[in-house]
PDB file of N, CA and C in Angstrom:
ATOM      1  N   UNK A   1     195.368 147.548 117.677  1.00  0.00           N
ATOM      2  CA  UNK A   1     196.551 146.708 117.570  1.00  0.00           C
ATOM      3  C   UNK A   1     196.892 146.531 116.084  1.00  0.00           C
ATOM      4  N   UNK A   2     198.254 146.659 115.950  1.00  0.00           N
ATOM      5  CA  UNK A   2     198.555 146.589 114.534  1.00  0.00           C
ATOM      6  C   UNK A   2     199.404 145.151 113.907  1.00  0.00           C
ATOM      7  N   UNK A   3     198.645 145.043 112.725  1.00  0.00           N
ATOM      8  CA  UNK A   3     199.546 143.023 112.529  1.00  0.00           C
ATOM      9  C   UNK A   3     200.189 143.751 111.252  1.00  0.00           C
ATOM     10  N   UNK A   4     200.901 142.507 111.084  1.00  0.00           N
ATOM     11  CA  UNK A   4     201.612 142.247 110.005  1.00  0.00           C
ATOM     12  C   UNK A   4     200.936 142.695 108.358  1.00  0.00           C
ATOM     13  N   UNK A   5     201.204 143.250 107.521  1.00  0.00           N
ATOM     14  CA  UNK A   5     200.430 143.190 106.352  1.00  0.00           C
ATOM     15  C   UNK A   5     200.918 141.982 105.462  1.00  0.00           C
ATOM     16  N   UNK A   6     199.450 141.268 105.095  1.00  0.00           N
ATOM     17  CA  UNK A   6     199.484 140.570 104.367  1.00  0.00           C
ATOM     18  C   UNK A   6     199.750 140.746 102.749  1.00  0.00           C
ATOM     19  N   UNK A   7     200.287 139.810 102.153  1.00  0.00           N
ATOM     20  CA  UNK A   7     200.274 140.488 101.153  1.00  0.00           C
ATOM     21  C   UNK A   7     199.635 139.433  99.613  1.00  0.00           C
ATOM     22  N   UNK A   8     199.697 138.228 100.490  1.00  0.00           N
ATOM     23  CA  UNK A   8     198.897 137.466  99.788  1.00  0.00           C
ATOM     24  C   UNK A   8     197.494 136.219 100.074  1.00  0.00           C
ATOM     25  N   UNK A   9     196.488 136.509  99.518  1.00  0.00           N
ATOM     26  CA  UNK A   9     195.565 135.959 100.022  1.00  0.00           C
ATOM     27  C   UNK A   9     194.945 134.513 100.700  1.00  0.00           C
ATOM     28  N   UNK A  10     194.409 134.649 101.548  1.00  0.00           N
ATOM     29  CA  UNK A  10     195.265 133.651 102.534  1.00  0.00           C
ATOM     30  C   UNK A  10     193.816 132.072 101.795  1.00  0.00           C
ATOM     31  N   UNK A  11     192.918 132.425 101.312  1.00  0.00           N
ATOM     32  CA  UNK A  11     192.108 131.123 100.329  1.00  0.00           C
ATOM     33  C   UNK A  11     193.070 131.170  99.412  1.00  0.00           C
ATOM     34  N   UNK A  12     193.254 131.991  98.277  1.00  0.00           N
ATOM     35  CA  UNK A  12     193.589 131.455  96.978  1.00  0.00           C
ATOM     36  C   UNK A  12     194.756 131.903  96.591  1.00  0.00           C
ATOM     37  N   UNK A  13     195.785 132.529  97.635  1.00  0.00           N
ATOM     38  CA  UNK A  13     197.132 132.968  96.906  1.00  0.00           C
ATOM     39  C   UNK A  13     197.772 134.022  96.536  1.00  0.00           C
ATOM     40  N   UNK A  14     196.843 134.651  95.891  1.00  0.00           N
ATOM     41  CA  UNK A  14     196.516 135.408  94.862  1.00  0.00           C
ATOM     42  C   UNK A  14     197.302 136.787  95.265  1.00  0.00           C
ATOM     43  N   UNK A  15     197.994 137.919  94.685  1.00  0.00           N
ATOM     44  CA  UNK A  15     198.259 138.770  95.618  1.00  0.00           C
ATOM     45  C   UNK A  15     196.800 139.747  96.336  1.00  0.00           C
ATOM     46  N   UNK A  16     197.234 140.575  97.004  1.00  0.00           N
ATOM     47  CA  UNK A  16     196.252 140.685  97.810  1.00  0.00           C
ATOM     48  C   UNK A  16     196.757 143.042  97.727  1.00  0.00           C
ATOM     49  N   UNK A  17     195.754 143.686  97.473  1.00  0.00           N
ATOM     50  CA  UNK A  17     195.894 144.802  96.768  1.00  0.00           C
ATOM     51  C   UNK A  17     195.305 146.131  97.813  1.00  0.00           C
ATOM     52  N   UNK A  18     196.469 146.977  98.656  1.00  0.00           N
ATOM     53  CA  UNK A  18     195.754 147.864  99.830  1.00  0.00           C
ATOM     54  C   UNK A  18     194.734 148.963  99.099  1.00  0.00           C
ATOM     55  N   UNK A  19     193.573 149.042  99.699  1.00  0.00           N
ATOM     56  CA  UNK A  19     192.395 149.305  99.325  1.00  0.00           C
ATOM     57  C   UNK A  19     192.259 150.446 100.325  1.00  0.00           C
ATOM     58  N   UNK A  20     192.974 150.731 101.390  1.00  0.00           N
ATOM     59  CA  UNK A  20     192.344 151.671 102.391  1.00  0.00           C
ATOM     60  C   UNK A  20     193.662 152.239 103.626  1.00  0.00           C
ATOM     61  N   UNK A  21     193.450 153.035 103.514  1.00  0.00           N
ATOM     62  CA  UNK A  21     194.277 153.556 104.612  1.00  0.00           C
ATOM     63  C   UNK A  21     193.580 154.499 105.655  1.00  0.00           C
ATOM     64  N   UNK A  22     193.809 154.767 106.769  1.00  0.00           N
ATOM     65  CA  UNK A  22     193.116 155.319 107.648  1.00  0.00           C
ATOM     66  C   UNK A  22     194.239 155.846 108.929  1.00  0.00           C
ATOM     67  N   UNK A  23     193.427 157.129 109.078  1.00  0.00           N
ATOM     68  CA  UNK A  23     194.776 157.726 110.321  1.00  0.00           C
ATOM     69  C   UNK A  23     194.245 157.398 111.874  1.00  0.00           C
ATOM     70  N   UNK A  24     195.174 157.327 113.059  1.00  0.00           N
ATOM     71  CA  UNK A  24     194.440 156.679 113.641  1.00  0.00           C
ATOM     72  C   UNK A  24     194.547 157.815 114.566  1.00  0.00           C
ATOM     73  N   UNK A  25     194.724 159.624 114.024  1.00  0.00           N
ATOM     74  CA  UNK A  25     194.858 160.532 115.071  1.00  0.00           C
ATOM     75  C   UNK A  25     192.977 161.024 114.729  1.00  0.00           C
ATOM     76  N   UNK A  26     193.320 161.190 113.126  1.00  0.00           N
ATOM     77  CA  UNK A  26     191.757 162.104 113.478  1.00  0.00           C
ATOM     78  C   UNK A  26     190.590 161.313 112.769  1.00  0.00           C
ATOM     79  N   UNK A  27     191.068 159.710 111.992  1.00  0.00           N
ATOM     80  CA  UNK A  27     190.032 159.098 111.770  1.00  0.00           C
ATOM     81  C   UNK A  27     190.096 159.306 110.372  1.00  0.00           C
ATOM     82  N   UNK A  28     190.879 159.909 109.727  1.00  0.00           N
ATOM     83  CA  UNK A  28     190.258 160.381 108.221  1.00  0.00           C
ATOM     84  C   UNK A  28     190.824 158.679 107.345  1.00  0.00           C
ATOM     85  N   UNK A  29     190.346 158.857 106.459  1.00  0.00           N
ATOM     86  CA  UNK A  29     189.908 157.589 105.536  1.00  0.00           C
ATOM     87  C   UNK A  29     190.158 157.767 104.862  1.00  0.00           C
ATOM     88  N   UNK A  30     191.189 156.551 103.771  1.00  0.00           N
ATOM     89  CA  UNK A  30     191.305 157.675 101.920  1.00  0.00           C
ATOM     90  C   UNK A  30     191.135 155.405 101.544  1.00  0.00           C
ATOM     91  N   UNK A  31     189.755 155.485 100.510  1.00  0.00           N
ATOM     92  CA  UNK A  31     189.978 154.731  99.754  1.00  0.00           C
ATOM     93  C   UNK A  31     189.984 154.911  98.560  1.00  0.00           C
ATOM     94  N   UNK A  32     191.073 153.794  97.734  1.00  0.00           N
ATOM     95  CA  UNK A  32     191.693 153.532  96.665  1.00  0.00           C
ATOM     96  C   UNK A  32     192.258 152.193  96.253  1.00  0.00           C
ATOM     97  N   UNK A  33     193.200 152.006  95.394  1.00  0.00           N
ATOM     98  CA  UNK A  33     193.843 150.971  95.006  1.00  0.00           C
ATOM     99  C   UNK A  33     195.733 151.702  95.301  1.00  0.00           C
ATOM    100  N   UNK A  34     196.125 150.688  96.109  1.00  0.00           N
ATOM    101  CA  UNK A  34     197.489 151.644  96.410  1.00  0.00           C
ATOM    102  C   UNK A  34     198.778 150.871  96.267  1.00  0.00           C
ATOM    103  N   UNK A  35     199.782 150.794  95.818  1.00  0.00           N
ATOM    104  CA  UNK A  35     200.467 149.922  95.321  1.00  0.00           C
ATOM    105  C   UNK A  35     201.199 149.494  96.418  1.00  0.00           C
ATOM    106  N   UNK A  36     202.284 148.266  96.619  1.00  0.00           N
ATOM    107  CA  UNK A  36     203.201 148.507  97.789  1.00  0.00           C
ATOM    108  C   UNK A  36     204.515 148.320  97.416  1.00  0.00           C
ATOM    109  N   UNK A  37     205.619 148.400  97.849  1.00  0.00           N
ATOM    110  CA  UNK A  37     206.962 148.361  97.836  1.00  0.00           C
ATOM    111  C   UNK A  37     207.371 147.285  97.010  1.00  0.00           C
ATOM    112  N   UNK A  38     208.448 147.222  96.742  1.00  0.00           N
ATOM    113  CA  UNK A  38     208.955 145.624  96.472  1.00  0.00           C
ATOM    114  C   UNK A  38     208.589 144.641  97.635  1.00  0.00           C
ATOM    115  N   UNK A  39     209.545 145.602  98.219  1.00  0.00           N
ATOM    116  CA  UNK A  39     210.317 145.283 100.195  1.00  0.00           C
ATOM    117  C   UNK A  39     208.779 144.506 100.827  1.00  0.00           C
ATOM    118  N   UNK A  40     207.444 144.694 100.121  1.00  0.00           N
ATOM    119  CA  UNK A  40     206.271 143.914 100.955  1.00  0.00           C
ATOM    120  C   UNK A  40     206.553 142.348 100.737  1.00  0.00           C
ATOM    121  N   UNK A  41     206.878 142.423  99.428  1.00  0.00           N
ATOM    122  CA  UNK A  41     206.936 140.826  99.290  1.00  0.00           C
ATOM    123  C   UNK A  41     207.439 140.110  99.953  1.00  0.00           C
ATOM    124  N   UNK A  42     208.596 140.658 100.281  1.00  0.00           N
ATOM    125  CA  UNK A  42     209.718 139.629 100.903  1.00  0.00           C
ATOM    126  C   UNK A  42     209.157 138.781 102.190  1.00  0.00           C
ATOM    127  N   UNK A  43     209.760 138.055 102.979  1.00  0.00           N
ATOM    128  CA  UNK A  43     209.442 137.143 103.887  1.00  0.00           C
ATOM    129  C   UNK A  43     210.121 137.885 105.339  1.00  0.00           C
ATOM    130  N   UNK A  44     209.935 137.408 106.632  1.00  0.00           N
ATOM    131  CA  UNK A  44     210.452 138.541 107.409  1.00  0.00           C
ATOM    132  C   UNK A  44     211.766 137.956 107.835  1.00  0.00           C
ATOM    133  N   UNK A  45     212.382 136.824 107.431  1.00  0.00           N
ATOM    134  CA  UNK A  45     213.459 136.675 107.319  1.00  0.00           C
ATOM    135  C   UNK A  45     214.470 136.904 106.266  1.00  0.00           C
ATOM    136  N   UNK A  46     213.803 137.373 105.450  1.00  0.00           N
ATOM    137  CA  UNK A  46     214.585 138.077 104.226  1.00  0.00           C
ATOM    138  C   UNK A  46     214.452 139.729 104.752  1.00  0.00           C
ATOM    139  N   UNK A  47     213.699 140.358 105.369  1.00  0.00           N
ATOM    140  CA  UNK A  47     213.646 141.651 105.385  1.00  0.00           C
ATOM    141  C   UNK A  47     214.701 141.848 106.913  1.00  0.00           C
ATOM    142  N   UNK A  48     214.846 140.794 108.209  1.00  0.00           N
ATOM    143  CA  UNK A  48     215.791 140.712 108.862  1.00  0.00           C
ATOM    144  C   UNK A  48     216.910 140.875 108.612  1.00  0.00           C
ATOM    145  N   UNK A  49     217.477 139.668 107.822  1.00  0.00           N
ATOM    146  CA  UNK A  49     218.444 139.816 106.637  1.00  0.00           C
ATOM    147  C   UNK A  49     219.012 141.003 106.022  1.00  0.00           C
ATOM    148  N   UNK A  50     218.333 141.582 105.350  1.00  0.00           N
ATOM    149  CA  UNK A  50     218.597 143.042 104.780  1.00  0.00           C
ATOM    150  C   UNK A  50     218.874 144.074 106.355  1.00  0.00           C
ATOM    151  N   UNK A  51     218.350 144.090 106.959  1.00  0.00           N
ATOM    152  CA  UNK A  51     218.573 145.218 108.105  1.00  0.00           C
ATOM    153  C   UNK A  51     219.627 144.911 108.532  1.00  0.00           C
ATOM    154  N   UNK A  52     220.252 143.483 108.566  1.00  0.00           N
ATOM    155  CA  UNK A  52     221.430 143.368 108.998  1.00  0.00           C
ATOM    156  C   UNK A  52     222.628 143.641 107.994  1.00  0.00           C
ATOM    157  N   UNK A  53     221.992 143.412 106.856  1.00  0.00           N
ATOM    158  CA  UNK A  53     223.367 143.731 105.864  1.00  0.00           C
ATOM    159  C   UNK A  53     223.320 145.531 105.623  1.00  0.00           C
ATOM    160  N   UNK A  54     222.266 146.153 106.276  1.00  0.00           N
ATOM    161  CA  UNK A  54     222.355 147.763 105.999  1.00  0.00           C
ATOM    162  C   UNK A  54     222.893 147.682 107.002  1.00  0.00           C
ATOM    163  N   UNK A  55     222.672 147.220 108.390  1.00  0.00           N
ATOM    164  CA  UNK A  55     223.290 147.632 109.337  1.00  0.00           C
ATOM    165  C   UNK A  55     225.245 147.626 109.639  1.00  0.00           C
ATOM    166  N   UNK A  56     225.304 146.621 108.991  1.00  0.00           N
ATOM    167  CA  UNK A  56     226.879 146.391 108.545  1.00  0.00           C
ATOM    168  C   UNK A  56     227.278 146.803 107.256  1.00  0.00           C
ATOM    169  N   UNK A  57     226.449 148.151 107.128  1.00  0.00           N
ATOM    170  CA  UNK A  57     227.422 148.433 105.944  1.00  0.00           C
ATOM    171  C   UNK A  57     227.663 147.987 104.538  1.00  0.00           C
ATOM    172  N   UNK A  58     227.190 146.779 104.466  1.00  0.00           N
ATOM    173  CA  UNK A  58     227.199 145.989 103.805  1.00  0.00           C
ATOM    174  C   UNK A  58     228.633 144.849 103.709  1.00  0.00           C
ATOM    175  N   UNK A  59     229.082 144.922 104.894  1.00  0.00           N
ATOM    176  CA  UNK A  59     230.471 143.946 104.793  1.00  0.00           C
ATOM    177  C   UNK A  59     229.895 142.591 105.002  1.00  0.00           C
ATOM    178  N   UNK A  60     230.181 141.819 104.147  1.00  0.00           N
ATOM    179  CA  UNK A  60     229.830 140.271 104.310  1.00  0.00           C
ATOM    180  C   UNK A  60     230.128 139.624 105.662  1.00  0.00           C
ATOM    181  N   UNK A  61     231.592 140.064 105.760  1.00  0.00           N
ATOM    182  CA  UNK A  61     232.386 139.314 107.129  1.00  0.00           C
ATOM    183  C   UNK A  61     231.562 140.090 108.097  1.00  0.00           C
ATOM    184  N   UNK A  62     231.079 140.948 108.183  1.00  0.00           N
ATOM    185  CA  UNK A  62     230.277 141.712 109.305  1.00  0.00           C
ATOM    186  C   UNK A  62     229.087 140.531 109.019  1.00  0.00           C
ATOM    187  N   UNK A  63     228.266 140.363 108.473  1.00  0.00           N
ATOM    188  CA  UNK A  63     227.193 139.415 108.918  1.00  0.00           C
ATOM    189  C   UNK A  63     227.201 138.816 108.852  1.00  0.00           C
ATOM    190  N   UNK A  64     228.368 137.684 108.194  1.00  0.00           N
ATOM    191  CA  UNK A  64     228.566 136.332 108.573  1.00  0.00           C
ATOM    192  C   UNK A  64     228.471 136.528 109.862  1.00  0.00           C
ATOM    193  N   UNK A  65     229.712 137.333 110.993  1.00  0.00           N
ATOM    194  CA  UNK A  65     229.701 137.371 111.989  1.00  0.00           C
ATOM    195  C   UNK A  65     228.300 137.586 113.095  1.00  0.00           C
ATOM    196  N   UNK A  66     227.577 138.502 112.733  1.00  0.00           N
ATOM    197  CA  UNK A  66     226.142 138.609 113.321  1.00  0.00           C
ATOM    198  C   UNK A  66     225.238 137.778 112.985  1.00  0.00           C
ATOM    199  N   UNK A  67     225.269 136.555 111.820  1.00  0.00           N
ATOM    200  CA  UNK A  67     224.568 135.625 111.562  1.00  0.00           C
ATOM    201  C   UNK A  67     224.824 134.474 112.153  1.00  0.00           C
ATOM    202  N   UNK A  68     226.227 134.233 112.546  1.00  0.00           N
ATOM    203  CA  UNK A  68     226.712 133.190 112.754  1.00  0.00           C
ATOM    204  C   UNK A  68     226.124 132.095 111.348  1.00  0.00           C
ATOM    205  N   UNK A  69     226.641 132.216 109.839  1.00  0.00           N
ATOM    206  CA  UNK A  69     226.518 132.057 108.766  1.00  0.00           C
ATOM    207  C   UNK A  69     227.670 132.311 108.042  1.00  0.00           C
ATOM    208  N   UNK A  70     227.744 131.186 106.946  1.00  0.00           N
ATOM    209  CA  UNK A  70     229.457 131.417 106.334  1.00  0.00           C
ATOM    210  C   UNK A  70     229.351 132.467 105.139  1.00  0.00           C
ATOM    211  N   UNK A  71     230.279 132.561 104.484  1.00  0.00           N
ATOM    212  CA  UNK A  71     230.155 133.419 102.997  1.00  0.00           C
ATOM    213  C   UNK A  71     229.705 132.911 101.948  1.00  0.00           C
ATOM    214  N   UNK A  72     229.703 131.819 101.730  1.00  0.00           N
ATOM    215  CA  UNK A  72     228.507 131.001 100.606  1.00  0.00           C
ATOM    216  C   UNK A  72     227.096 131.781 101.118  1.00  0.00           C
ATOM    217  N   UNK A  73     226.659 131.355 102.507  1.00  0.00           N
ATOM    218  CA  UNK A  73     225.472 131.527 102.870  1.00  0.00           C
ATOM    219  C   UNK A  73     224.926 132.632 102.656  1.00  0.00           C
ATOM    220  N   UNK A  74     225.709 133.767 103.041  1.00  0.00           N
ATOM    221  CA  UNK A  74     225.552 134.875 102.772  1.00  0.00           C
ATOM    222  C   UNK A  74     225.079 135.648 101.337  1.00  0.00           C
ATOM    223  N   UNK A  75     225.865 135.391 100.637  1.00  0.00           N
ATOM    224  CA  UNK A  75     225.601 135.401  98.936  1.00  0.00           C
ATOM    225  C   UNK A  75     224.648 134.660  98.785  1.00  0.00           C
ATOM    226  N   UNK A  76     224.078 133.443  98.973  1.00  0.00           N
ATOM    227  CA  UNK A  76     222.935 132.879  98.899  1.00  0.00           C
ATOM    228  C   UNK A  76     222.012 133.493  99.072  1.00  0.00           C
ATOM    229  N   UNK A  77     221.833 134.450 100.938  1.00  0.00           N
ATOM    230  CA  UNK A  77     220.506 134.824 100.428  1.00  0.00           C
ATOM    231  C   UNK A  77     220.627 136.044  99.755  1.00  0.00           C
ATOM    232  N   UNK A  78     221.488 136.845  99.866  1.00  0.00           N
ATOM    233  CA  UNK A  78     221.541 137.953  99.194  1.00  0.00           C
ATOM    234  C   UNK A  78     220.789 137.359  97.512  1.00  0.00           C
ATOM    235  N   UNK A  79     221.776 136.649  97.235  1.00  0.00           N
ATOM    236  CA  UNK A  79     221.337 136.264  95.676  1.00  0.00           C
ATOM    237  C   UNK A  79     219.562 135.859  95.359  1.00  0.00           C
ATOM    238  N   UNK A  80     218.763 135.261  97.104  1.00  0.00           N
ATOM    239  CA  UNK A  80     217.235 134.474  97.024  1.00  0.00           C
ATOM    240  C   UNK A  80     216.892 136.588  96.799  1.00  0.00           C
ATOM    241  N   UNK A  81     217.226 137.434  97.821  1.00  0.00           N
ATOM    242  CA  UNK A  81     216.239 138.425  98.034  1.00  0.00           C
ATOM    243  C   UNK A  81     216.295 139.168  96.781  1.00  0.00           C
ATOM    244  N   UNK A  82     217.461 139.666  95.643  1.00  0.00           N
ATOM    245  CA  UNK A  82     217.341 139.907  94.737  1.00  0.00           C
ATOM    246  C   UNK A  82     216.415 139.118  93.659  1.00  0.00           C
ATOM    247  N   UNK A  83     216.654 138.112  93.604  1.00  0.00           N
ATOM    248  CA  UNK A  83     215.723 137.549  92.386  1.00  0.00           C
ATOM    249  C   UNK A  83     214.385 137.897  93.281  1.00  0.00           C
ATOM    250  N   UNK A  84     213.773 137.748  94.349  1.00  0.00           N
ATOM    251  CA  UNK A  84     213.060 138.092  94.808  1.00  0.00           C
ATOM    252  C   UNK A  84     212.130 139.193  94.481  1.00  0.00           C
ATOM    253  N   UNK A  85     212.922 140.538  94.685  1.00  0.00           N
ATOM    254  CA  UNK A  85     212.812 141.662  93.870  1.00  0.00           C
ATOM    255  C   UNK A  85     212.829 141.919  92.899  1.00  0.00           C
ATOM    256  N   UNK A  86     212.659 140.923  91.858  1.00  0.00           N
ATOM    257  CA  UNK A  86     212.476 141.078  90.505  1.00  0.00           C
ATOM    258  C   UNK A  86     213.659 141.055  89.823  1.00  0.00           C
ATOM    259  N   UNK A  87     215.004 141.077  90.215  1.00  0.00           N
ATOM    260  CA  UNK A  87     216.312 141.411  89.477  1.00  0.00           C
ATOM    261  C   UNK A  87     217.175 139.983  89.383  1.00  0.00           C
ATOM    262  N   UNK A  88     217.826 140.728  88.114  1.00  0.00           N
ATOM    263  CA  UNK A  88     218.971 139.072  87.929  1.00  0.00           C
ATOM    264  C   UNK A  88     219.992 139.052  88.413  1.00  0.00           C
ATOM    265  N   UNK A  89     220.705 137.608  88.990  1.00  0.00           N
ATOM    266  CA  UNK A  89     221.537 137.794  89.699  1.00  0.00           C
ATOM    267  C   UNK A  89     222.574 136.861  88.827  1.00  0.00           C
ATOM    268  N   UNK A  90     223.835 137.063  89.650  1.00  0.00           N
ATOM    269  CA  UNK A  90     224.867 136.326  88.938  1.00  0.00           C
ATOM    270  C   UNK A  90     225.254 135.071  89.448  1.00  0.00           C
ATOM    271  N   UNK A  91     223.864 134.102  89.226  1.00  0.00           N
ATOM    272  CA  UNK A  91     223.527 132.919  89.251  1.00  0.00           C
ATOM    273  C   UNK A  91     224.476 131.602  89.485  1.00  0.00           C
ATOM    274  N   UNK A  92     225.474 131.768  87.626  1.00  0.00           N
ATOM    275  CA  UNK A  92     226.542 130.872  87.917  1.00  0.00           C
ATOM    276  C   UNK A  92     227.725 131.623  88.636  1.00  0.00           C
ATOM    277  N   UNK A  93     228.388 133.292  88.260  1.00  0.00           N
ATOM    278  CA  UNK A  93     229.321 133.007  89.272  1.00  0.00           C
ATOM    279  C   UNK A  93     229.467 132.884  90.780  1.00  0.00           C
ATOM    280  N   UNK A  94     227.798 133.275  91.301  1.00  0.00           N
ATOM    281  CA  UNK A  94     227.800 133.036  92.418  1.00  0.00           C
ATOM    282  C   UNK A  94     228.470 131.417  92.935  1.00  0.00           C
ATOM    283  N   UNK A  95     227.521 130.389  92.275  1.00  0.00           N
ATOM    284  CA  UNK A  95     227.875 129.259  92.273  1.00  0.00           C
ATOM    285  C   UNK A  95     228.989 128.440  92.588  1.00  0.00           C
ATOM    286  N   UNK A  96     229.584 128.826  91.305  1.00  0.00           N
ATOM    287  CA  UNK A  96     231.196 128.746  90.953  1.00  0.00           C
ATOM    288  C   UNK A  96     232.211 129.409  92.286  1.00  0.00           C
ATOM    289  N   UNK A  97     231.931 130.440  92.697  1.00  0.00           N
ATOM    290  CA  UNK A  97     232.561 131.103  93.529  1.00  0.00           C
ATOM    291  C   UNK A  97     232.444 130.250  94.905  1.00  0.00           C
ATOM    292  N   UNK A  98     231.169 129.803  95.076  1.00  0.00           N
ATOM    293  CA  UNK A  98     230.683 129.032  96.561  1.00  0.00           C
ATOM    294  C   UNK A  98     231.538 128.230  96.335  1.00  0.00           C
ATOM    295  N   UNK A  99     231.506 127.276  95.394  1.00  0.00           N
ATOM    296  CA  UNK A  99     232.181 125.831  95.562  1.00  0.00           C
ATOM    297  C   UNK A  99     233.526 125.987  95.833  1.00  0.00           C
ATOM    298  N   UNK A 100     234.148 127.083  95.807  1.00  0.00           N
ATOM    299  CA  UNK A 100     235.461 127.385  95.815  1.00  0.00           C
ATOM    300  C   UNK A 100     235.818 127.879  97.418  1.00  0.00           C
ATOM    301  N   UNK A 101     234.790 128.418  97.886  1.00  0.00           N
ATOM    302  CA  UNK A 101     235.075 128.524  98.884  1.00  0.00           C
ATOM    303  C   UNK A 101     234.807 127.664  99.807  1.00  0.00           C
ATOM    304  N   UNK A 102     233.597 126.593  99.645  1.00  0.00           N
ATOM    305  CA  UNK A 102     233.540 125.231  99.857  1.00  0.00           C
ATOM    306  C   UNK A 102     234.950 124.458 100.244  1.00  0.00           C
ATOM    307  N   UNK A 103     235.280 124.241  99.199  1.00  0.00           N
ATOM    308  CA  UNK A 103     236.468 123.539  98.955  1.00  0.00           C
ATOM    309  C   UNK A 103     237.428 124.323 100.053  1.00  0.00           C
ATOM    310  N   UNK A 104     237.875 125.205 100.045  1.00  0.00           N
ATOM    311  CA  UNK A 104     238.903 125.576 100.696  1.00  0.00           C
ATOM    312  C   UNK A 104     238.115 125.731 102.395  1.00  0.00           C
ATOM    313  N   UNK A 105     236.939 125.712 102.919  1.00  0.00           N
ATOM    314  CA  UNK A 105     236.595 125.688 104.054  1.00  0.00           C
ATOM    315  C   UNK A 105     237.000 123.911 104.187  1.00  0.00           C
ATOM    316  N   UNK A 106     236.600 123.507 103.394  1.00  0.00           N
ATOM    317  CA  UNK A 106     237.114 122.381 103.602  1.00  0.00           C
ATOM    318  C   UNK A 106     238.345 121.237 103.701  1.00  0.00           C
ATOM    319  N   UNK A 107     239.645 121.761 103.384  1.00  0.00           N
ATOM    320  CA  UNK A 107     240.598 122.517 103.358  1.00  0.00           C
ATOM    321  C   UNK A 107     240.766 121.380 101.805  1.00  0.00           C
ATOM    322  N   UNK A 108     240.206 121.305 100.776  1.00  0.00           N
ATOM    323  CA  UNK A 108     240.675 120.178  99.686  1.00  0.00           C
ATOM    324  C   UNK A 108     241.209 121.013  98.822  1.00  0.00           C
ATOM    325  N   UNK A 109     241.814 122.757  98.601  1.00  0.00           N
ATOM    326  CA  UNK A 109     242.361 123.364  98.541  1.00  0.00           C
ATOM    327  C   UNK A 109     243.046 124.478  99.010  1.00  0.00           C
ATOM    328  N   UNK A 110     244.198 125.108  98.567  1.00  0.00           N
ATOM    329  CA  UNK A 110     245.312 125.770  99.542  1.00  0.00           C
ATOM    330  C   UNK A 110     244.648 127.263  99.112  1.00  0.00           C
ATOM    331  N   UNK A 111     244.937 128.252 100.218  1.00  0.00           N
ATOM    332  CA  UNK A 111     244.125 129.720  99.806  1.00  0.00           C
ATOM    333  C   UNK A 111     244.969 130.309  98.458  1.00  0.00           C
ATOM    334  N   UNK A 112     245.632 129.985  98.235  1.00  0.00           N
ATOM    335  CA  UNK A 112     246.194 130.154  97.015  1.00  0.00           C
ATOM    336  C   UNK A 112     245.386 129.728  95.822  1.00  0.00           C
ATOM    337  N   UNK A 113     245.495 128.620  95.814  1.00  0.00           N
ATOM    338  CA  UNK A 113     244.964 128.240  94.685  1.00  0.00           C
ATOM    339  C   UNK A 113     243.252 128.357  94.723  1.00  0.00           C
ATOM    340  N   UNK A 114     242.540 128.687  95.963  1.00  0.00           N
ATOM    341  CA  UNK A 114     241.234 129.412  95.548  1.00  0.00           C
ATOM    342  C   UNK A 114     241.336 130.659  94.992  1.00  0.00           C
ATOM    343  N   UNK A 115     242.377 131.685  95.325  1.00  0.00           N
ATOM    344  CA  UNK A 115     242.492 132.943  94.800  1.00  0.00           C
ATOM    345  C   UNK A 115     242.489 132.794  93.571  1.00  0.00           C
ATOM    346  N   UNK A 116     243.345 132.163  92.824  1.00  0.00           N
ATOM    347  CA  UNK A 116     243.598 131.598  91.488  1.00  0.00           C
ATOM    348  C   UNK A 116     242.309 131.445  90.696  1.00  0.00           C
ATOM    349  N   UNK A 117     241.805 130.281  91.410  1.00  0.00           N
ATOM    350  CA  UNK A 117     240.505 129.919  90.743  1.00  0.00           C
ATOM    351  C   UNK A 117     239.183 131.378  90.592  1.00  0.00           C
ATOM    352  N   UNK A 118     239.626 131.807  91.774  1.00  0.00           N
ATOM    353  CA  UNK A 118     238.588 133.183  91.658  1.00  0.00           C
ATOM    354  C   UNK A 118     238.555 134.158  90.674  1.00  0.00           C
ATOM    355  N   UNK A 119     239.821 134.207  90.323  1.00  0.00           N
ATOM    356  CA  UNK A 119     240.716 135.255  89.996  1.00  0.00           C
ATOM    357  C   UNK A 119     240.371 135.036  87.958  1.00  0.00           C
ATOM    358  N   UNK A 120     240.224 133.537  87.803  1.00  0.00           N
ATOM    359  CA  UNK A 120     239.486 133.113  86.437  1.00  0.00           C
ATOM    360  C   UNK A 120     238.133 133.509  86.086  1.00  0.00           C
TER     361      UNK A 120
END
């Protein structure tokens, strides 16, 4: 039976480093020190996440729709799984951009004048 790989140690934290691989047709064995993906780190709702945004292509409105999740949200986690992966993200205009669309989900501005504001 096959589980989940861990990837960090479950006493002290610590990351946790594959040491062994093994085939399960003829038994053969290779130990070493073996590195893993980015993609191990992540959480399995961040790696859900991603299958759904490959699976759509990457259209936002496509997984808002399969998330039942708005477009702030969306950019949110997109923005958690990148820093995640080690990379920088565009922190404040993400931000800036949410509140704008905030606002206009909320209707305390006209789609106009969010375009506007975007558009700065």
């Amino acid at each position: 039976m096959a589980h989940t790989l861990l990837t960090n140690c479950p006493v002290c934290s610590n990351t946790l480093i594959v040491s062994k691989l093994q085939c399960n047709h003829c038994d053969t064995t290779i130990e070493n020190e073996f590195e893993l993906s980015k993609f191990n780190i992540l959480s399995t709702e961040q790696l859900q996440f991603i299958e759904t945004f490959i699976v759509s292509r990457g259209n936002i409105k496509e997984v808002e729709k399969e998330l039942g999740i708005s477009y702030p949200t969306v950019r949110g986690k997109l923005n958690d799984i990148i820093k995640a992966l080690g990379y920088e993200s565009e922190t404040k205009q993400v931000t800036d951009e949410r509140k704008i669309v905030d606002m206009l989900e909320r209707g305390e501005i006209t789609p106009e004048e969010a375009i506007n504001q975007l558009k700065k």
